[in-house]
C-alpha atoms as a PDB file:
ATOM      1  CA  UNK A   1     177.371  45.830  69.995  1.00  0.00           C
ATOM      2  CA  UNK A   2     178.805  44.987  66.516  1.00  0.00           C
ATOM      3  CA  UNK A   3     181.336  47.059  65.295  1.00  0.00           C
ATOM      4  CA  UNK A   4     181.222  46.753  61.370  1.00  0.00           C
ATOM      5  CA  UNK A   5     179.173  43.493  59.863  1.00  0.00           C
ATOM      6  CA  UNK A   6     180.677  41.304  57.441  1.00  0.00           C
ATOM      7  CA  UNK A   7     178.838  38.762  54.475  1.00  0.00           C
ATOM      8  CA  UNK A   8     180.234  35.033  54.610  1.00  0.00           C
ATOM      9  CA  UNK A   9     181.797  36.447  50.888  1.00  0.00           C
ATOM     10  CA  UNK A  10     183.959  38.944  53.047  1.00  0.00           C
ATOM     11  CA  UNK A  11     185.598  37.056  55.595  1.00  0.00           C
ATOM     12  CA  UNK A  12     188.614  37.050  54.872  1.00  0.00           C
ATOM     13  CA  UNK A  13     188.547  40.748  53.978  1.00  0.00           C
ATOM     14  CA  UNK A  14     187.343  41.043  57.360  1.00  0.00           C
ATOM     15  CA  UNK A  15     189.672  39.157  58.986  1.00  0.00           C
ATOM     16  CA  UNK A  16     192.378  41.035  57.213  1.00  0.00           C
ATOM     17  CA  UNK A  17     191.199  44.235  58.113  1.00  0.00           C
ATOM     18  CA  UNK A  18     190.584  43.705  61.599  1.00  0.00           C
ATOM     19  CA  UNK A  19     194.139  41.961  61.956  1.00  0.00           C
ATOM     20  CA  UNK A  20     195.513  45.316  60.681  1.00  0.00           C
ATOM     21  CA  UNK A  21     193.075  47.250  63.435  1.00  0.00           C
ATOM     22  CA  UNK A  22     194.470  45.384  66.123  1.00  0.00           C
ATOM     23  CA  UNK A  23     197.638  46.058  65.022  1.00  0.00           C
ATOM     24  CA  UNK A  24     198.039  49.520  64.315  1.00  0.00           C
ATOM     25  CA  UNK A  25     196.083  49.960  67.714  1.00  0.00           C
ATOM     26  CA  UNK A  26     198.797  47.970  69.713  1.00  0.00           C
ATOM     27  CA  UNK A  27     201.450  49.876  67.934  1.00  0.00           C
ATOM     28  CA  UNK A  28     199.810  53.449  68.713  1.00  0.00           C
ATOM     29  CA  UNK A  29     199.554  52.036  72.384  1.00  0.00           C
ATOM     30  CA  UNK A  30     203.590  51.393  72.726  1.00  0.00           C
ATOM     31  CA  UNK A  31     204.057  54.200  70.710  1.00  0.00           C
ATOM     32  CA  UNK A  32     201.773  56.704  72.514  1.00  0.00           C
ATOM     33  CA  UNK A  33     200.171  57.876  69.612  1.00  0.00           C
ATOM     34  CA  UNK A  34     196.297  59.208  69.546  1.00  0.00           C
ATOM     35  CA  UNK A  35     193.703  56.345  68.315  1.00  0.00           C
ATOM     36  CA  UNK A  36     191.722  58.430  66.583  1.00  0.00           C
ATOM     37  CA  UNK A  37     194.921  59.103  64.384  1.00  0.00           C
ATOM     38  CA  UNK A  38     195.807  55.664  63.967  1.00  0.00           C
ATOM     39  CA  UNK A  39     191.735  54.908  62.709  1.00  0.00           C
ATOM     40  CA  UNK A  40     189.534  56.720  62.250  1.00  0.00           C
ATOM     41  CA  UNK A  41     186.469  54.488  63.421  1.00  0.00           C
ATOM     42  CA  UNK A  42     188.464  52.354  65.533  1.00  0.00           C
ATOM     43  CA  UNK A  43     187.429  50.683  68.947  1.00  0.00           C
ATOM     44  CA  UNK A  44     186.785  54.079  70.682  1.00  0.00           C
ATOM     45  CA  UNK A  45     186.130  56.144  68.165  1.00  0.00           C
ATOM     46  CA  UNK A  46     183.531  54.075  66.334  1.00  0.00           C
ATOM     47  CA  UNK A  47     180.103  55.880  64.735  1.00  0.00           C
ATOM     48  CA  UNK A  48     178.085  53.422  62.742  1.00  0.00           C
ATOM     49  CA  UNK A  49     177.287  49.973  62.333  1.00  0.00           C
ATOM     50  CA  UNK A  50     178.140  48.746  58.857  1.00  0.00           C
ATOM     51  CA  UNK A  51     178.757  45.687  56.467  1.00  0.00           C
ATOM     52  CA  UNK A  52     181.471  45.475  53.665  1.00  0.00           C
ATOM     53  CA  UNK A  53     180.059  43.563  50.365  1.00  0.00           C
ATOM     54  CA  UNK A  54     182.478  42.396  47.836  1.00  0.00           C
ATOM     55  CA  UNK A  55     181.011  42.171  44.137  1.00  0.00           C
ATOM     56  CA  UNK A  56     183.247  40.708  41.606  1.00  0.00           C
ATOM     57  CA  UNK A  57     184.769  44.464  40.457  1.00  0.00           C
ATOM     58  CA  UNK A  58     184.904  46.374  43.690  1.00  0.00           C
ATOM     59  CA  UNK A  59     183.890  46.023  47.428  1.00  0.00           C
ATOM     60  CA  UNK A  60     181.596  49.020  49.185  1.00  0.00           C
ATOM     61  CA  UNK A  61     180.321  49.485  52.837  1.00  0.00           C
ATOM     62  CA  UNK A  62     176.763  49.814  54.010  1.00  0.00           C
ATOM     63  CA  UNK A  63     176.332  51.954  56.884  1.00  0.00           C
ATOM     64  CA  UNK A  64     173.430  50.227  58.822  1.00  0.00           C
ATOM     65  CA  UNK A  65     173.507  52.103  62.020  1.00  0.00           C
ATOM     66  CA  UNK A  66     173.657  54.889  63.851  1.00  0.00           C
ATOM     67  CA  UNK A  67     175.566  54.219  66.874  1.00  0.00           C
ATOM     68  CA  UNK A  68     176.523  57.709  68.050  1.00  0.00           C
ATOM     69  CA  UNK A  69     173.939  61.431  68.151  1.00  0.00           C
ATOM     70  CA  UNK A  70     175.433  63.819  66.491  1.00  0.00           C
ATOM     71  CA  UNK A  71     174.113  67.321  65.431  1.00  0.00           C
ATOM     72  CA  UNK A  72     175.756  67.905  61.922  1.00  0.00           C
ATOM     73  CA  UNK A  73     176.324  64.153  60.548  1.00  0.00           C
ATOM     74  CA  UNK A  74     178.647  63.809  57.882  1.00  0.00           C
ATOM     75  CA  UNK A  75     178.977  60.396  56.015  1.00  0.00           C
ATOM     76  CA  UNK A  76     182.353  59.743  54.997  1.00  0.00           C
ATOM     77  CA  UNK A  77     183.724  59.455  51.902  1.00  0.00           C
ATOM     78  CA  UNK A  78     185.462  55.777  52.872  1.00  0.00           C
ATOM     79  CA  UNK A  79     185.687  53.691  55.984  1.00  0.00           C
ATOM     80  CA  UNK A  80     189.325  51.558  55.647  1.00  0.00           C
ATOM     81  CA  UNK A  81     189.694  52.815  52.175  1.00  0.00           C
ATOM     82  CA  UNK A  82     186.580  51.176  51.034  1.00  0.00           C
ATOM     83  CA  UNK A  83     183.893  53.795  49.547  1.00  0.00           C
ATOM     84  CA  UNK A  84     180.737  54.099  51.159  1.00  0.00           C
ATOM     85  CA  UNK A  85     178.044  53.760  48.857  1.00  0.00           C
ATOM     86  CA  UNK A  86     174.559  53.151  50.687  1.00  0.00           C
ATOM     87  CA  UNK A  87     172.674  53.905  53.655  1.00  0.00           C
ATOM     88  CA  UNK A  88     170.527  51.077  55.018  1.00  0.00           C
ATOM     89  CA  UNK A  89     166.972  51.197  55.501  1.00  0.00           C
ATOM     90  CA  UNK A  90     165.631  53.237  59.158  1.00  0.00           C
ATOM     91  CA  UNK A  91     169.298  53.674  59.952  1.00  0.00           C
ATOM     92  CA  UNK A  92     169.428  56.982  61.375  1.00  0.00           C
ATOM     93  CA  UNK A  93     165.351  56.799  61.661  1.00  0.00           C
ATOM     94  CA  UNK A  94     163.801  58.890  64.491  1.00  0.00           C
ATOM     95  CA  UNK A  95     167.530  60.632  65.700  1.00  0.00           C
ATOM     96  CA  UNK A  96     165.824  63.825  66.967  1.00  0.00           C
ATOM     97  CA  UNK A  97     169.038  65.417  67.442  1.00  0.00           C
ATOM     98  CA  UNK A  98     170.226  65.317  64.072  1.00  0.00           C
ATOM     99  CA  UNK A  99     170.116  68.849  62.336  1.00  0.00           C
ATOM    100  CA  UNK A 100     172.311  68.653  59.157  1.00  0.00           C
ATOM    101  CA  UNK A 101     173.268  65.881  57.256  1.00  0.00           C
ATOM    102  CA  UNK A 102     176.362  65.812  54.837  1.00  0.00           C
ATOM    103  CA  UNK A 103     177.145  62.926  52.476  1.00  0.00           C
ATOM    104  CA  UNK A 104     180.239  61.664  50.808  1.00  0.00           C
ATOM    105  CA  UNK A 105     180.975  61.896  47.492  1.00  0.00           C
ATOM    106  CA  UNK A 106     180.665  57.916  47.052  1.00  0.00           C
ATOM    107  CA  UNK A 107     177.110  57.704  48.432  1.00  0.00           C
ATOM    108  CA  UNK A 108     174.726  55.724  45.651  1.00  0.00           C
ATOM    109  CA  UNK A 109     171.450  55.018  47.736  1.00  0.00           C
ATOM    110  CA  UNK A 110     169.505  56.664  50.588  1.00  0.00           C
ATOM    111  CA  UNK A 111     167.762  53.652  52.140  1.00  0.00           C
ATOM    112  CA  UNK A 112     163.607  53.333  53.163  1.00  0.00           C
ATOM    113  CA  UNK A 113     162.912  55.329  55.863  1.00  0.00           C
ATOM    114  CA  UNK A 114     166.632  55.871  56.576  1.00  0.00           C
ATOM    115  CA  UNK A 115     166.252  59.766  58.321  1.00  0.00           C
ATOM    116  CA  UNK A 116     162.700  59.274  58.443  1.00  0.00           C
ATOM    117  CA  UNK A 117     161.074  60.927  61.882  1.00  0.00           C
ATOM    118  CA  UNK A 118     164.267  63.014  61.919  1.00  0.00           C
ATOM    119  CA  UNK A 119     162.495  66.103  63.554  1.00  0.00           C
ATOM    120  CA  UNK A 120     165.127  68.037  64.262  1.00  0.00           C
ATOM    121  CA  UNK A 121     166.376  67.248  60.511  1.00  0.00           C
ATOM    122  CA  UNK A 122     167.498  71.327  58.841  1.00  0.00           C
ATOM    123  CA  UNK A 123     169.332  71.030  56.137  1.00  0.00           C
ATOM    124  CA  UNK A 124     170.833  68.239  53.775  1.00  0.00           C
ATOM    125  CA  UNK A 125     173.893  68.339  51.702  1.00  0.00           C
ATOM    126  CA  UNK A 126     173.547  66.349  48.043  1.00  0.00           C
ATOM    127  CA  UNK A 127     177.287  67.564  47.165  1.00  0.00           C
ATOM    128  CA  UNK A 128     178.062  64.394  45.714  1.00  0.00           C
ATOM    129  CA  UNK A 129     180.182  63.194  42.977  1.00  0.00           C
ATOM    130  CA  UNK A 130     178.887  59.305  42.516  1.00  0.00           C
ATOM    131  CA  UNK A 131     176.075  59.433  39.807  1.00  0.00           C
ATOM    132  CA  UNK A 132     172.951  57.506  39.688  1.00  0.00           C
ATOM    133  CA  UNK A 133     171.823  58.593  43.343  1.00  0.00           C
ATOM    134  CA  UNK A 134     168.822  57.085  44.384  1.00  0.00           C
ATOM    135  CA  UNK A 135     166.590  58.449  47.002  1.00  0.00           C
ATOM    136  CA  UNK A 136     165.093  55.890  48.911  1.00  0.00           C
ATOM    137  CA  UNK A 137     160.890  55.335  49.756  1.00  0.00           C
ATOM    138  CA  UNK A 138     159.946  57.665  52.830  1.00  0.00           C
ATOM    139  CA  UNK A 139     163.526  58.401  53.433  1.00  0.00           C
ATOM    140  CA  UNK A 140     162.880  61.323  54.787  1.00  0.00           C
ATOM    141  CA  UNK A 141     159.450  61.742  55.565  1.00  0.00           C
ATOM    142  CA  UNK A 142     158.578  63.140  58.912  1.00  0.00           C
ATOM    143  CA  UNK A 143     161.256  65.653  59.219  1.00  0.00           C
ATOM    144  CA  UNK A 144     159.262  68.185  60.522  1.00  0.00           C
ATOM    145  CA  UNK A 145     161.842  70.943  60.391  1.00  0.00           C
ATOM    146  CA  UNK A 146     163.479  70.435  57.047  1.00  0.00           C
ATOM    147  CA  UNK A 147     162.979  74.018  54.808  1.00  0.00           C
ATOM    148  CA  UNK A 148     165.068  73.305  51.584  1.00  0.00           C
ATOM    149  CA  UNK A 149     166.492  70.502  49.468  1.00  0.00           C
ATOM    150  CA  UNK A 150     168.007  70.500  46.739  1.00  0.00           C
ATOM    151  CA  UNK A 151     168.396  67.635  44.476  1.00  0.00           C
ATOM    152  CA  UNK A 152     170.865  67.678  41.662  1.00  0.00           C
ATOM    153  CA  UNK A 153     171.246  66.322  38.400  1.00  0.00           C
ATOM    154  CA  UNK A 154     172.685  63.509  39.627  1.00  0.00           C
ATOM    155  CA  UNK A 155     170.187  61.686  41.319  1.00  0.00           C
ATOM    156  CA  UNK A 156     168.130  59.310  39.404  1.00  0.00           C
ATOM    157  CA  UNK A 157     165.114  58.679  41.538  1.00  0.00           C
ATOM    158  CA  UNK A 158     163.229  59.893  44.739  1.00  0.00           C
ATOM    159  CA  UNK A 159     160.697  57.260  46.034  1.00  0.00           C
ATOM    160  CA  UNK A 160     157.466  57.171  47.077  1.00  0.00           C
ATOM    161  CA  UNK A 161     156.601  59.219  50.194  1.00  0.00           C
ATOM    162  CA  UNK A 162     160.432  60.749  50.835  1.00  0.00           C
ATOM    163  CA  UNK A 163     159.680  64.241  52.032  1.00  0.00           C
ATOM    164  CA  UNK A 164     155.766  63.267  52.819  1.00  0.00           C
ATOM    165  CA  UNK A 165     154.954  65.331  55.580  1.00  0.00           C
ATOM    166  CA  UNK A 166     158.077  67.382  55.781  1.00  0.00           C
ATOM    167  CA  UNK A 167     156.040  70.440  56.708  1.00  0.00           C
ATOM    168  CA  UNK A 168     158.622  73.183  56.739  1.00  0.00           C
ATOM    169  CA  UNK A 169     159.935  72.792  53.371  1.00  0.00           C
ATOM    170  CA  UNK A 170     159.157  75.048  51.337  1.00  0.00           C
ATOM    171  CA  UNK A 171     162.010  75.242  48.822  1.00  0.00           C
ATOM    172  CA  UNK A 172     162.755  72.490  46.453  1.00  0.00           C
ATOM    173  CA  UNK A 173     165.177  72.598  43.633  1.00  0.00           C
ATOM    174  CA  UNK A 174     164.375  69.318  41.263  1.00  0.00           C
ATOM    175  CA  UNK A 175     166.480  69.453  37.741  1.00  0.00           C
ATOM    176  CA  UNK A 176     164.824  69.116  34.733  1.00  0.00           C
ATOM    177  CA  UNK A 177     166.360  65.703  33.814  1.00  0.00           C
ATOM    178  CA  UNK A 178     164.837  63.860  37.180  1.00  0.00           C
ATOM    179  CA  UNK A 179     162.142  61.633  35.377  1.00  0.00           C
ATOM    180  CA  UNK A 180     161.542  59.314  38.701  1.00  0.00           C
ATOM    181  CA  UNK A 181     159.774  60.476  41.458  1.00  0.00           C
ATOM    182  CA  UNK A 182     157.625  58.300  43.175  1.00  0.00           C
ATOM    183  CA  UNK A 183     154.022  58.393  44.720  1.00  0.00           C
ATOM    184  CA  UNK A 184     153.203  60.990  47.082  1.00  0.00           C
ATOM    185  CA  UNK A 185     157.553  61.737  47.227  1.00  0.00           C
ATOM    186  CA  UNK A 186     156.315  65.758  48.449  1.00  0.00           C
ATOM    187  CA  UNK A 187     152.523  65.539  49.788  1.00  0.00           C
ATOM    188  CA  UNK A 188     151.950  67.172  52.520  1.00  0.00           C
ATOM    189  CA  UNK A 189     154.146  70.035  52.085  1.00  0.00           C
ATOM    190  CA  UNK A 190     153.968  73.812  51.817  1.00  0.00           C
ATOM    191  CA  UNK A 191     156.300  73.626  48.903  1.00  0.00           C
ATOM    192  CA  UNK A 192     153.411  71.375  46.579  1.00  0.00           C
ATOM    193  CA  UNK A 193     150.971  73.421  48.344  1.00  0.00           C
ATOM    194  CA  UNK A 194     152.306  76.558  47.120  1.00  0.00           C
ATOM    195  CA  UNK A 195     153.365  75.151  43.160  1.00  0.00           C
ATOM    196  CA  UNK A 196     149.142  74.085  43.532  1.00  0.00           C
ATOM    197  CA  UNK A 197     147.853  77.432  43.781  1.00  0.00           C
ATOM    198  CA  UNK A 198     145.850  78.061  40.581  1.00  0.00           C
ATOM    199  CA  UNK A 199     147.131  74.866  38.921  1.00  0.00           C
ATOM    200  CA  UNK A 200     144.921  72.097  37.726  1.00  0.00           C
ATOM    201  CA  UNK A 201     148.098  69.951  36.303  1.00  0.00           C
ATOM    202  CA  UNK A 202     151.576  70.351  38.603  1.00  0.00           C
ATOM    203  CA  UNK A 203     154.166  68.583  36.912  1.00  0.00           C
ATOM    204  CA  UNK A 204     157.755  68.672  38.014  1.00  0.00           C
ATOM    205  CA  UNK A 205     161.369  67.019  36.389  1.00  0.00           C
ATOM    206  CA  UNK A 206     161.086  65.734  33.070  1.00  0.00           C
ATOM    207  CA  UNK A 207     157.453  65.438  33.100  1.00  0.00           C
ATOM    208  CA  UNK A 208     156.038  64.342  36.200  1.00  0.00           C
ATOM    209  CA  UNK A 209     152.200  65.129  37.168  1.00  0.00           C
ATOM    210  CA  UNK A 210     152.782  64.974  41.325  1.00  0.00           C
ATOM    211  CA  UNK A 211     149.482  67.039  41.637  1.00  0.00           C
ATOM    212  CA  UNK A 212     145.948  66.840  39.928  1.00  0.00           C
ATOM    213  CA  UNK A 213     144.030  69.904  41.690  1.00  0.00           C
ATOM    214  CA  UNK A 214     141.044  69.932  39.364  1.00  0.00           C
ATOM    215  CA  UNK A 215     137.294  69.182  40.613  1.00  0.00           C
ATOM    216  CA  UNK A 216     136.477  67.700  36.898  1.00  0.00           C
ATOM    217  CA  UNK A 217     135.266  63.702  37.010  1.00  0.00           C
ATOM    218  CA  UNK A 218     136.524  63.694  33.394  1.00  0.00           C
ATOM    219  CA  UNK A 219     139.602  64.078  32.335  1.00  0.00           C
ATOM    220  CA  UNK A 220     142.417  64.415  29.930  1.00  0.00           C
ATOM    221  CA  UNK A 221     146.000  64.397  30.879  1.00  0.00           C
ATOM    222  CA  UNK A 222     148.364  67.802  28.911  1.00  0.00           C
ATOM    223  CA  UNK A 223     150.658  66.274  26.208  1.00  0.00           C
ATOM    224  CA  UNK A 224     153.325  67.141  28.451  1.00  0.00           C
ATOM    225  CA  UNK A 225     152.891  64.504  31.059  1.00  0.00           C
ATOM    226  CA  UNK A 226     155.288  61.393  30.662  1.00  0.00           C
ATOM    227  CA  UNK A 227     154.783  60.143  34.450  1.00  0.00           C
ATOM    228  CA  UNK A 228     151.787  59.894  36.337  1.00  0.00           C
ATOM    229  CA  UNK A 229     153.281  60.230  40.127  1.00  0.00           C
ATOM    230  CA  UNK A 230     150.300  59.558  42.872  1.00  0.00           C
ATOM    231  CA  UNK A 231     148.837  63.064  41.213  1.00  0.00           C
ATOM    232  CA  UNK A 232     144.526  61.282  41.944  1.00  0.00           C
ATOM    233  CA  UNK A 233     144.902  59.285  45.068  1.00  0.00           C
ATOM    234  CA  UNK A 234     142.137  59.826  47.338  1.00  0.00           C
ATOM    235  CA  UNK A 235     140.021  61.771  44.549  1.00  0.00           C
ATOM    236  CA  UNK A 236     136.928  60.398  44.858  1.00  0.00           C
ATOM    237  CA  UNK A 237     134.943  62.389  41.960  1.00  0.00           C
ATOM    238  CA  UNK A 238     136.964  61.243  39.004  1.00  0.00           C
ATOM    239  CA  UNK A 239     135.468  58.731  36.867  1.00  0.00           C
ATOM    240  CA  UNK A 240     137.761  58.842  33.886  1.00  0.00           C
ATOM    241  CA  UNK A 241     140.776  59.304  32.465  1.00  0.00           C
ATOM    242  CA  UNK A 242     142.906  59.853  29.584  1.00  0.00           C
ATOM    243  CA  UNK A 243     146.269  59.095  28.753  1.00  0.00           C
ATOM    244  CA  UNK A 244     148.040  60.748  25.566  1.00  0.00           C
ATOM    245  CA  UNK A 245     150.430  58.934  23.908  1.00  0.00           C
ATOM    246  CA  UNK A 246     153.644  60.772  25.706  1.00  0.00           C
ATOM    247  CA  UNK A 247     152.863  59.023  29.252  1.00  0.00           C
ATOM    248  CA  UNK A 248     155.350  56.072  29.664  1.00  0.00           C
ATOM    249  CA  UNK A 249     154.556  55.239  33.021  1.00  0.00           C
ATOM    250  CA  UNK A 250     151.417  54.983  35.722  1.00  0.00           C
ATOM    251  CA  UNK A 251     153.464  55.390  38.824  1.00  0.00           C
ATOM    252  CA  UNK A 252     152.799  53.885  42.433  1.00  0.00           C
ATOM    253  CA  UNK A 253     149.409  54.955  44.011  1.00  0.00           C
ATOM    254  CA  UNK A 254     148.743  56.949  41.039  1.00  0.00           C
ATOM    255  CA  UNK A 255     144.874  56.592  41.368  1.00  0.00           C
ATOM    256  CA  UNK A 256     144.724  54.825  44.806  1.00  0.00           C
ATOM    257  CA  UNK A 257     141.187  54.908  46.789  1.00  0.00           C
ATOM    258  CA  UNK A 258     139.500  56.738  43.490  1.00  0.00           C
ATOM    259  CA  UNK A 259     136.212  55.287  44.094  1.00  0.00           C
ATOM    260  CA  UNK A 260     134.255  56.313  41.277  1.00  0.00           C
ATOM    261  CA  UNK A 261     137.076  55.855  38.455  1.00  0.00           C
ATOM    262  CA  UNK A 262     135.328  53.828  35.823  1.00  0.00           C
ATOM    263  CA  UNK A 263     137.333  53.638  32.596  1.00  0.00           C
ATOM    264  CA  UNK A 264     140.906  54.479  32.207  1.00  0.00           C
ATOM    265  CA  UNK A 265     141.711  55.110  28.332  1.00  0.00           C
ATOM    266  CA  UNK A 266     145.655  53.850  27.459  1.00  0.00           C
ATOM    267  CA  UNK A 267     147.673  54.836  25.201  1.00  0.00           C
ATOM    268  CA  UNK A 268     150.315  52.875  23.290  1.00  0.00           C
ATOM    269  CA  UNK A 269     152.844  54.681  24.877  1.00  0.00           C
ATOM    270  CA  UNK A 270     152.494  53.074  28.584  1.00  0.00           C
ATOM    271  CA  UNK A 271     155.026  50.832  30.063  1.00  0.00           C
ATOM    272  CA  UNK A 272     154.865  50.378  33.489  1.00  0.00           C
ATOM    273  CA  UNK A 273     152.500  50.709  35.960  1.00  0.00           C
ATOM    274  CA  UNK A 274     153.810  51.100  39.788  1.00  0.00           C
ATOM    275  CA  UNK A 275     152.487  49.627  42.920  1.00  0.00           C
ATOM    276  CA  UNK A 276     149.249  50.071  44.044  1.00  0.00           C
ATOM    277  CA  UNK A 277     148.298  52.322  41.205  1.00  0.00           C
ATOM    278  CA  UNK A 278     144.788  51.325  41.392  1.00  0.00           C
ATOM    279  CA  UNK A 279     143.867  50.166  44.513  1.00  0.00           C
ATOM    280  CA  UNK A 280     140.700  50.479  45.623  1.00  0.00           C
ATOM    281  CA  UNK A 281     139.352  51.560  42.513  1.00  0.00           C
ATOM    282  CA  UNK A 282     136.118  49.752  43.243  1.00  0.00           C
ATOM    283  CA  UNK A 283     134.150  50.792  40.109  1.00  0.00           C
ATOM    284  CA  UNK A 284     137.198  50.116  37.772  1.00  0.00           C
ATOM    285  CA  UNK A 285     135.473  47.692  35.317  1.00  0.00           C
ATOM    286  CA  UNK A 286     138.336  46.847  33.047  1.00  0.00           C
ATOM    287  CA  UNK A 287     141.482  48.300  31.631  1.00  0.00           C
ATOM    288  CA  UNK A 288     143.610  47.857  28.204  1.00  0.00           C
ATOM    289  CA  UNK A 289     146.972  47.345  28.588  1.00  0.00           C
ATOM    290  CA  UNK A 290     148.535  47.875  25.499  1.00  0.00           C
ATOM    291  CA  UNK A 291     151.869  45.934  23.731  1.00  0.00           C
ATOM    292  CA  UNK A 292     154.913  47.430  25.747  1.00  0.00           C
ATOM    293  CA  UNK A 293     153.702  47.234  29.007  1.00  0.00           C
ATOM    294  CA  UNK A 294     155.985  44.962  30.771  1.00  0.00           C
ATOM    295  CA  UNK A 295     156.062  46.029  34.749  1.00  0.00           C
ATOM    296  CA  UNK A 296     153.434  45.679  37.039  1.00  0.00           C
ATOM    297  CA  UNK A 297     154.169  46.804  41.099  1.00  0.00           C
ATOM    298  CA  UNK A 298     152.314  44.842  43.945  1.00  0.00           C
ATOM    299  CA  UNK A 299     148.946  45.408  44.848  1.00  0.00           C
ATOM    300  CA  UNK A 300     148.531  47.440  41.214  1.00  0.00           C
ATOM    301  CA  UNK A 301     144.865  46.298  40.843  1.00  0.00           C
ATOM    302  CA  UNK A 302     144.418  45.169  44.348  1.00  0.00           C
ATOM    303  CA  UNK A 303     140.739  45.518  45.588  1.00  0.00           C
ATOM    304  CA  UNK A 304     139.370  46.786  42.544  1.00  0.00           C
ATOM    305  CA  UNK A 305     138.138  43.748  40.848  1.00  0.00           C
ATOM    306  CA  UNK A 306     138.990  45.108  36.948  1.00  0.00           C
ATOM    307  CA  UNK A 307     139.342  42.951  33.784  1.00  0.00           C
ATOM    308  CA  UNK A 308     142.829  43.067  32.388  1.00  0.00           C
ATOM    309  CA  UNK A 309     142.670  42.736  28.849  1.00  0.00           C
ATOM    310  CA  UNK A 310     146.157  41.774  26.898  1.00  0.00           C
ATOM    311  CA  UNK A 311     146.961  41.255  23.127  1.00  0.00           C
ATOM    312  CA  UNK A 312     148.364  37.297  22.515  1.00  0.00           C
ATOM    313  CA  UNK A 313     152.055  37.783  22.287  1.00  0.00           C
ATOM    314  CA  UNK A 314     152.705  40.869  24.215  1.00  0.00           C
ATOM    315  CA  UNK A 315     154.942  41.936  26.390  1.00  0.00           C
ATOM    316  CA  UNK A 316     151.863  42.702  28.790  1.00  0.00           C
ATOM    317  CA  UNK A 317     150.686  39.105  28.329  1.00  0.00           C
ATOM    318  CA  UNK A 318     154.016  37.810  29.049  1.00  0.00           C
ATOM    319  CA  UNK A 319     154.403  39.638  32.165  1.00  0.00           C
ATOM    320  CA  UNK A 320     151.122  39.087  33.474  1.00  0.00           C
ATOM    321  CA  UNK A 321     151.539  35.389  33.024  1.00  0.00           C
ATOM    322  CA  UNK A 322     154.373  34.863  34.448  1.00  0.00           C
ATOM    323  CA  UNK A 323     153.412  37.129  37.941  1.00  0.00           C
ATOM    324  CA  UNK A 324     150.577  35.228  38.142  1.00  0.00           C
ATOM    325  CA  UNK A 325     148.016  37.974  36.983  1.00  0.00           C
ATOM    326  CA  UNK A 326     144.798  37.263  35.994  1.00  0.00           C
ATOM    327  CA  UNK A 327     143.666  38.710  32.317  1.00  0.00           C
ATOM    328  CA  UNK A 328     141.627  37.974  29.047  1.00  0.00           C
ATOM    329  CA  UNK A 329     142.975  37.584  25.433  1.00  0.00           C
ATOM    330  CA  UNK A 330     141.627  40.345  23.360  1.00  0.00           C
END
């Protein structure tokens, strides 16, 4: 068992803070003192697996493991005096017996999959003061008995598939300001179920379409969409689409598995367009990308065969030759 992980950059931070460990823990032992009041996560006290990085201004911990169940988990603010920042990917993944989470005020990311299968998963705590908070891809997806969260204005993104398939929550507070959500971040939920009801457009945050619940093959996306987020995937009677000029971004799996999409009208607006947006749009002939797109995820156009057509000289062109994408000079 490892009992805290540190980079070749941190050695000697390690070294120094395990020196200290061993002393303060030989001292408490001639002294009789507790060892949970000499450290906190010491030798017999210790709850997670982590690693300490050092960047140039400041170093953070990683908590990569969960090493002992609890019920109500509650991620400290430091470990040593060093602020906790991130939780790694699957780290507390499938821990049926947690029911609350808590996290410290210095958390910045919630890794992949990091509570995901957490069935026993109630309630989470977003109390934070770090900024910036980002909520990692299917982070919690799974957790079966989670009813409520509420994310505050300081997160700046949820990714694709977090709360998929959490199918007790049915409250969700998202702040007007949240502009990234990813694909599919709350299918599968009675929460979009119920915001669907008698909705053809169900936009969320600053603009977000999550949901498209409309039976038309044709359509036209409100003015006040600025993100597509996953809102088509799996329609299989759309055949076309357009964008107004407000929508900055085709997010990931956007219009994955829509068979009969044909044409997809751009605006000038679009920059980005997330992974696997279009895959397995088999009748997608071609698409325009016009002048400020400059991001294209994975897998974007991946078994869907569709001409990419780029002005010479923009940003589009640039990025698609450099990632290797194949497209035509209009």
């Amino acid at each position: 068992m490892k009992y805290g992980n540190f980079n070749s950059l941190n050695f000697r931070k390690g070294i120094k803070i395990w020196l200290l460990a061993a002393a303060v823990f030989a001292i408490c032992c001639v002294a009789g003192c507790s060892s949970q009041l000499a450290m906190p996560y010491d030798l017999n006290n210790l709850l997670y697996e982590y690693d300490i990085v050092s960047g140039s201004d400041d170093s953070y911990v990683i908590i990569t493991k969960h090493i002992v169940s609890q019920s109500d988990v509650k991620i400290p603010d430091t470990i040593y005096d060093i602020p906790v920042k991130e939780i790694s990917e699957s780290a507390f993944a499938n821990d049926v017996s947690i029911k609350s989470v808590t996290f410290g005020k210095n958390i910045k990311l919630i890794g992949a999959n990091s509570f995901g299968g957490c069935t026993g998963l109630k309630s989470i705590d977003f109390s934070v003061s770090a900024s910036d908070i980002q909520i990692g891809e299917y982070a919690f997806t799974g957790c079966t008995a989670l009813e409520e969260a509420v994310i505050g204005e300081n997160v700046a993104s949820v990714g694709r598939g977090a709360f998929y398939g959490c199918e007790s929550l049915e409250n969700v507070t998202i702040p007007e300001s949240l502009s990234d959500i990813g694909g599919r971040a709350f299918a599968e939920t009675p929460w979009l179920k119920a915001k669907s009801k008698g909705s053809e457009f169900v936009t969320v945050g600053d603009g977000v379409l999550v949901a498209y619940n409309g039976g038309k093959s044709d359509v036209k996306l409100p003015e006040k969409v600025k993100k597509i987020s996953g809102a088509f995937a799996g329609n299989t009677k759309l055949k076309s689409v357009k964008l107004t000029s407000n929508v900055r971004s085709i997010g990931d799996m956007s219009f994955m598995g829509c068979k009969s999409l044909e044409t997809v009208t751009v605006s000038d607006g679009l920059e980005d367009i997330g992974k696997d947006a279009f895959y397995g749009c088999v009748n997608l002939k071609w698409l325009i990308l016009k002048d400020k797109v400059s991001s294209i995820g994975d897998d974007a156009f991946g078994y869907c065969g569709a001409a990419i057509y780029v002005n010479e000289g923009s940003e589009a062109e640039k990025y698609c030759t450099e990632n290797g994408i194949e497209h035509c000079i209009m």
